[in-house]
Protein backbone atom coordinates (compact mmCIF):
# COMPACT_ATOMS: atom_id res chain seq x y z
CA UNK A 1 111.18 93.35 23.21
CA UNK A 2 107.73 93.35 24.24
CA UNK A 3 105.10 96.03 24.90
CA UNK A 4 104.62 96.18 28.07
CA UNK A 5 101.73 98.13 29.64
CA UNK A 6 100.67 98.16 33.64
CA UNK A 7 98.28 100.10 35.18
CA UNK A 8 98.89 101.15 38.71
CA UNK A 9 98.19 103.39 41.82
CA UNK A 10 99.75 105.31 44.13
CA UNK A 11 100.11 103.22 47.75
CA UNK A 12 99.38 99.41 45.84
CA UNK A 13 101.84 96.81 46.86
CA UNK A 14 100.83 94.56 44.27
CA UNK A 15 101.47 97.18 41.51
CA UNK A 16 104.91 97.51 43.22
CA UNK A 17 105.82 93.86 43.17
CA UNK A 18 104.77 94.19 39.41
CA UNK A 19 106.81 96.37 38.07
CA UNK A 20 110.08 94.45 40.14
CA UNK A 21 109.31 90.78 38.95
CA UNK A 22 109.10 92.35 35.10
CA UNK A 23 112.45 94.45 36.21
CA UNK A 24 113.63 91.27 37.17
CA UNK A 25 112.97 89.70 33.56
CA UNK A 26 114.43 92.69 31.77
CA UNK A 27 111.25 93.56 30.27
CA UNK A 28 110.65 97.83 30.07
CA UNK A 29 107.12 98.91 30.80
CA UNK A 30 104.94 101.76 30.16
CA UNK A 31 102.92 102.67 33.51
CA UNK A 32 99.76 104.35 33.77
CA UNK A 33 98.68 105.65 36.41
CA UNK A 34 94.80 105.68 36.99
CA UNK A 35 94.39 107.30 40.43
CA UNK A 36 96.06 110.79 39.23
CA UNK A 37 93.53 110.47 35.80
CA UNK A 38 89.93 108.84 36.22
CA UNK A 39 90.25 108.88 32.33
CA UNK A 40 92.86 106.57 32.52
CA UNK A 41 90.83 104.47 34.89
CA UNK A 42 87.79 104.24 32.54
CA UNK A 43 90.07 103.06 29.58
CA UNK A 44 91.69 100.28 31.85
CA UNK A 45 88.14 99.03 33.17
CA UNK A 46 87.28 98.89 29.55
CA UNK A 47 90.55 97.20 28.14
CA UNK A 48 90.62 94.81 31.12
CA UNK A 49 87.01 94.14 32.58
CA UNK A 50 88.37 94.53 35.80
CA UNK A 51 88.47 97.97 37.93
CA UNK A 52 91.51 96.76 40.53
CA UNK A 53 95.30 97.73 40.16
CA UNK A 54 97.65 96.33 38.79
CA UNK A 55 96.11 95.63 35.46
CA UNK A 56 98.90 94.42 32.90
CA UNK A 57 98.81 94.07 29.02
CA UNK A 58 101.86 92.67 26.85
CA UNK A 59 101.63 93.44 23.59
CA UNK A 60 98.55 94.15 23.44
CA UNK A 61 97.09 90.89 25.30
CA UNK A 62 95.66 91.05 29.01
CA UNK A 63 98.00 89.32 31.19
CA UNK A 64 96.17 90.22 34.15
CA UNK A 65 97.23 91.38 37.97
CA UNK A 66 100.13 90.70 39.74
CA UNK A 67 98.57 87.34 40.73
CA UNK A 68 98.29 86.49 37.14
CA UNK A 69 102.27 87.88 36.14
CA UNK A 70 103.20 85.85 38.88
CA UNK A 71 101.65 82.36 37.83
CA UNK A 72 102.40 83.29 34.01
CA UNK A 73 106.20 83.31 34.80
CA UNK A 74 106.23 80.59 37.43
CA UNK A 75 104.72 78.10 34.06
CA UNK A 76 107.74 80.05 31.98
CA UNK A 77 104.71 82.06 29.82
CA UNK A 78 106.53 85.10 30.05
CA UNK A 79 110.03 83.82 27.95
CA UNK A 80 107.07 83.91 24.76
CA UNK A 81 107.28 88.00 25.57
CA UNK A 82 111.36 87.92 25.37
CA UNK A 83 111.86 87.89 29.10
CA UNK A 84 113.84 85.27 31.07
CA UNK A 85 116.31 87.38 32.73
């Protein structure tokens, strides 16, 4: 299975809705969250070019936000990760 990374705050309905639609394809993630370590929030603008929450990386590769998740499993992008639950 995958690597699964996602970068989230507290309060962020997106970064919610996230982490359930990769529940819902049986993928495990690791999440990081940057509003308790502004560390964590410097490596993520850095990784992703982008300072808003969710930011998520599979294996390595920048998937995105939720936005992006979304439209990568509606086109069946995700099933190259291992999920398809």
């Amino acid at each position: 299975m995958a690597r699964v990374e996602i970068y989230t705050s507290a309060m962020c309905g997106y970064c919610v809705a996230a982490k359930n639609l990769l529940k819902q394809k049986g993928f495990d993630y690791e999440e990081i969250r940057v509003d308790l370590d502004p560390a964590q929030r410097e490596a993520m603008v850095a990784r992703a070019r982008r300072s808003t929450v969710p930011q998520i990386f599979i294996d390595g590769e920048h998937i995105g936000g939720f936005d992006d998740l979304a439209a990568l499993n509606r086109q069946g992008g995700l099933e190259r990760f291992g999920g398809g639950a």
